[in-house]
Protein backbone atom coordinates (compact mmCIF):
# COMPACT_ATOMS: atom_id res chain seq x y z
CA UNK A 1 96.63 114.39 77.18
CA UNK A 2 96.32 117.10 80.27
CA UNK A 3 96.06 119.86 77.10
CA UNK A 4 93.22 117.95 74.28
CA UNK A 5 91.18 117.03 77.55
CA UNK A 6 91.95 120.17 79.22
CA UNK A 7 92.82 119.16 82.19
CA UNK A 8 94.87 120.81 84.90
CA UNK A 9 97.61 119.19 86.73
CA UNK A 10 95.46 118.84 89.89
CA UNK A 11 92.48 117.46 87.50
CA UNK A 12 95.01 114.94 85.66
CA UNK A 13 96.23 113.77 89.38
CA UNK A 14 92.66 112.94 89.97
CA UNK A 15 92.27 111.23 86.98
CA UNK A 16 95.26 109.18 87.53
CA UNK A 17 93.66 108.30 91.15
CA UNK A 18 90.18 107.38 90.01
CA UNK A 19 91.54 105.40 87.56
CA UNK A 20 93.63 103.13 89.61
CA UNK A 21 91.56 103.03 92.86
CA UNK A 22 90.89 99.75 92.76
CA UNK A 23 94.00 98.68 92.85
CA UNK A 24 95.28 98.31 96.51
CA UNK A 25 98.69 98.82 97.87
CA UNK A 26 100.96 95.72 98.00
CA UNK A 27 98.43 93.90 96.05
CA UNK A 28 99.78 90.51 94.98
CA UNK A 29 97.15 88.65 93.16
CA UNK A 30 96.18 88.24 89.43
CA UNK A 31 95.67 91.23 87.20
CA UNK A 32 94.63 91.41 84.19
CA UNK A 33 94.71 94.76 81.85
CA UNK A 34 93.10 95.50 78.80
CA UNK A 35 93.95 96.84 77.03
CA UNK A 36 97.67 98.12 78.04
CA UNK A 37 98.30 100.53 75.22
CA UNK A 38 101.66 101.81 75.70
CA UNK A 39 101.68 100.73 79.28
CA UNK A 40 102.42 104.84 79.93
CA UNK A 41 99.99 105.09 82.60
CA UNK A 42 100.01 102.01 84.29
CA UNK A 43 103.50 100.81 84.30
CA UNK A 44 104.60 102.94 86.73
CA UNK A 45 101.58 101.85 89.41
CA UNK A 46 103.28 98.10 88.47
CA UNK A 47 106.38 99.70 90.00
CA UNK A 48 104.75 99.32 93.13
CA UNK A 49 103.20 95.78 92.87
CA UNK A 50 106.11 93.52 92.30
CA UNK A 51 104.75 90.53 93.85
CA UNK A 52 101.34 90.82 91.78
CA UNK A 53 101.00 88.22 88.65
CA UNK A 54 100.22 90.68 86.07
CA UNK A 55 98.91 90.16 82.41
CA UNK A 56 98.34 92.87 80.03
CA UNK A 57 96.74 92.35 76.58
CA UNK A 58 96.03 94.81 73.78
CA UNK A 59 94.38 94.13 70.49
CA UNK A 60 97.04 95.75 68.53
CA UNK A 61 100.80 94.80 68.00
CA UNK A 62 101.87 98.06 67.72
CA UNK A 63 100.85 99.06 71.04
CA UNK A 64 102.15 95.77 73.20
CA UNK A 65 105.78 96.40 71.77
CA UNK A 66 105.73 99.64 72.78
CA UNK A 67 104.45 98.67 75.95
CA UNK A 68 107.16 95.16 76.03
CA UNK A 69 109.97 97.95 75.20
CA UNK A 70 108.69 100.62 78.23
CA UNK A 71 108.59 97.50 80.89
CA UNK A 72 111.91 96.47 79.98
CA UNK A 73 113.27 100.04 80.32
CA UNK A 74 111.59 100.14 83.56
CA UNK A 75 112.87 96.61 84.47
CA UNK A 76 109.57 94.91 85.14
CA UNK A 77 109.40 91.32 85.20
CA UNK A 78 106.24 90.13 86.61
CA UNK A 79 104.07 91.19 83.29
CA UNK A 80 102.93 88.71 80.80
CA UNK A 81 102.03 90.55 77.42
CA UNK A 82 99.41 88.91 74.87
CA UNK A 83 97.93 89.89 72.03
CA UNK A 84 93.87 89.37 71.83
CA UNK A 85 90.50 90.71 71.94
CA UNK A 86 88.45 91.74 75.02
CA UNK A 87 85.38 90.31 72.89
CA UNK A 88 86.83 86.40 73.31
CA UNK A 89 89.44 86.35 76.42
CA UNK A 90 91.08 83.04 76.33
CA UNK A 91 90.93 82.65 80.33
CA UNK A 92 89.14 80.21 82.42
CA UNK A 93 85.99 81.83 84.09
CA UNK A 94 86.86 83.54 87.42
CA UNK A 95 90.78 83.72 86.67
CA UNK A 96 91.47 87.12 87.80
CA UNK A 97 91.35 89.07 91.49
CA UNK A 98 91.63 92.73 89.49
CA UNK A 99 90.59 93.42 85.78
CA UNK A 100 91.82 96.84 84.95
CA UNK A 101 90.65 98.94 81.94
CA UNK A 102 92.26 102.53 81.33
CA UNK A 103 90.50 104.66 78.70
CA UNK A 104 89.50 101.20 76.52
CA UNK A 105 85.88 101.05 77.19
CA UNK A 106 85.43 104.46 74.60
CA UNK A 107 87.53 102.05 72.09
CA UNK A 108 86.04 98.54 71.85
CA UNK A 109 83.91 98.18 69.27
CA UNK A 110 81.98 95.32 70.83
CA UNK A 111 81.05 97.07 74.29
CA UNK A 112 78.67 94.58 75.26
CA UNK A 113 81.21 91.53 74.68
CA UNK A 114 83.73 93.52 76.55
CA UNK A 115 81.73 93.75 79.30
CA UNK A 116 80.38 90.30 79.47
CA UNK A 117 84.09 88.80 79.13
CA UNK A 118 85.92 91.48 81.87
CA UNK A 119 82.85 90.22 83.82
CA UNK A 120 83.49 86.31 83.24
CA UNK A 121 87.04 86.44 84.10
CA UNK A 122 86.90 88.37 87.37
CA UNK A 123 86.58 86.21 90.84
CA UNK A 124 83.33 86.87 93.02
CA UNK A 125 84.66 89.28 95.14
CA UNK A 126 87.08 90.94 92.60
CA UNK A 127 87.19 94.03 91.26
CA UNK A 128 86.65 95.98 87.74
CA UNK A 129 88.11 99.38 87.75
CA UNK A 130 89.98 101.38 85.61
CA UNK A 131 88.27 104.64 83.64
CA UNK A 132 86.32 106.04 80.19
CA UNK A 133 85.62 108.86 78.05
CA UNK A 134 81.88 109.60 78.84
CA UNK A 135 79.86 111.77 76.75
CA UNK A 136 77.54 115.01 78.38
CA UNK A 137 79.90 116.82 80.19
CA UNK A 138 82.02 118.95 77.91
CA UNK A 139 80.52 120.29 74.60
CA UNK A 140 83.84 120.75 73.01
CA UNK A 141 85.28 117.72 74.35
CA UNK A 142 82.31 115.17 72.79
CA UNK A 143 82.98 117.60 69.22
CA UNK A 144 86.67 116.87 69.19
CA UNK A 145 85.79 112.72 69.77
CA UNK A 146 82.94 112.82 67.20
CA UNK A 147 85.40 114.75 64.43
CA UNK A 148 88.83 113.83 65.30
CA UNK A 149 88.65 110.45 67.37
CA UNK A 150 85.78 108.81 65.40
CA UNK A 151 87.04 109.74 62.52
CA UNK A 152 90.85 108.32 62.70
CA UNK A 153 88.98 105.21 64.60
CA UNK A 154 90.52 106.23 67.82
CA UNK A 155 87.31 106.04 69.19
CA UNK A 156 83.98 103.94 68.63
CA UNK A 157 80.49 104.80 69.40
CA UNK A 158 78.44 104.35 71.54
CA UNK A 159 79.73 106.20 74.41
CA UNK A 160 78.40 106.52 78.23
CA UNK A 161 77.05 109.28 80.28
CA UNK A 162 77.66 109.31 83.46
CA UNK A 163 73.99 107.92 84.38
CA UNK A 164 74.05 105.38 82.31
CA UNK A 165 77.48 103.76 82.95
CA UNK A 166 76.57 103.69 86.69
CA UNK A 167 72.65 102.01 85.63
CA UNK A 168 75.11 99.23 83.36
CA UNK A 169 77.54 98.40 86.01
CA UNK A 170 74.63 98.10 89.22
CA UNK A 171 73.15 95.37 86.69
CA UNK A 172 76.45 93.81 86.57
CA UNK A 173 78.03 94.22 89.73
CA UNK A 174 77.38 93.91 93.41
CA UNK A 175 78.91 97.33 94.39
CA UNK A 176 79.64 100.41 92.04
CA UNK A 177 81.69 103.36 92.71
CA UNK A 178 82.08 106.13 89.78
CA UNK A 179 84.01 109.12 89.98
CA UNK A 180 84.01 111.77 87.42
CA UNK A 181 86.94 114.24 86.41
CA UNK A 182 85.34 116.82 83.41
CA UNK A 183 84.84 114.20 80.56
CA UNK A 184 86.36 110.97 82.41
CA UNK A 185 84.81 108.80 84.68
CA UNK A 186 86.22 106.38 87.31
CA UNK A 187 85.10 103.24 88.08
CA UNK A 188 85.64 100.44 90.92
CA UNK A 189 83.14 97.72 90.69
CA UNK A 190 82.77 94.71 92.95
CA UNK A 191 81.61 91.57 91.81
C-alpha cells in the first residue's frame, strides 16, 4: 500500500492515525466496521480495546474469512463478523457509539445509502470516522484508480474531493474533522 499510494513511512503513520482518531483509548462501547476487509489494519487497534463490543461486516465472503482467520491468529474474541451490505444494515436505529469505515467509502457502489445507513445506526453523540480515497490531489494517483481500480471493480465512482466530502458530512453531522494525507482523507464526525 505505502508503495501504489506512495507514501512514506512517516505519511503511512499518519494515515494510520487519521484513520482511527475517532476511536478513543480504552473505549468499551459498540463498534461497528464496515466494511472489515481483511481486518489488516484494524485488528491490531482491536488489540487495544478488549472490553469494546465490536462488529465487523463486509459485503464479500472472501474478505470476512480472511479477516475470521487473522482475529483468531491474533486471539480476539470480542468481534462479531457478518456478512451484509452497508446499503440495508440490519440494526436498530441508533445501535452503535463508533461506526468505523477504512478505505470503503471509494468502494460502495451506493454512496448515498451508505451514508444514510452509517448515519441511522450511530447514537446522537457518536462518532463516524474512519478514511477514503479522494480525488484532486495526485494526478497519477486518480490515473492509476480510473485504469487499474475501476477497471478490476476495486473501486466505484463517484469519488470525493476534499471540499466536497467536508460540504457532505457538515449536512450530516454536528461536528466534522477531515484530515488529509496526499490522496487520503481522514474523517471524525460527530453526530
Amino acid at each position: 500500500m505505502k508503495y501504489l499510494w506512495q507514501l512514506s513511512d512517516e505519511d503511512y503513520s499518519k494515515f494510520l492515525n487519521q484513520a482511527f482518531d475517532g476511536i478513543p483509548d480504552n473505549f468499551n462501547g459498540r463498534l461497528l466496521e464496515i466494511p472489515i476487509g481483511t481486518g489488516v489494519l484494524s485488528l491490531p487497534v482491536y488489540q487495544n480495546l478488549p472490553d469494546a463490543d465490536i462488529i465487523s461486516m463486509d459485503y464479500s465472503d472472501k474478505m470476512l474469512n480472511a479477516a475470521r482467520n487473522n482475529a483468531k491468529n491474533q486471539r480476539l474474541n470480542n468481534i462479531t463478523f457478518l456478512q451484509g451490505d452497508v446499503g440495508n444494515l440490519p440494526f436498530d436505529s441508533e445501535y452503535f457509539d463508533i461506526v468505523l469505515s477504512i478505505n470503503g467509502f471509494h468502494v460502495f457502489t451506493d454512496k448515498q445509502a451508505a451514508y444514510n445507513e452509517t448515519h441511522r445506526v450511530l447514537k446522537y453523540g457518536g462518532t463516524f470516522c474512519g478514511c477514503m480515497y479522494v480525488k484532486g490531489k495526485n494526478k497519477w494517483l486518480d490515473y492509476f484508480v480510473k485504469h487499474f481500480c475501476e477497471r478490476f471493480n476495486y473501486f466505484t465512482p463517484p469519488y470525493e474531493t476534499i471540499e466536497s466530502l467536508n460540504e457532505l458530512l457538515c449536512k450530516i453531522y454536528s461536528r466534522v474533522k477531515i484530515t488529509n494525507i496526499k490522496s487520503f482523507a481522514g474523517f471524525v464526525c460527530q453526530k
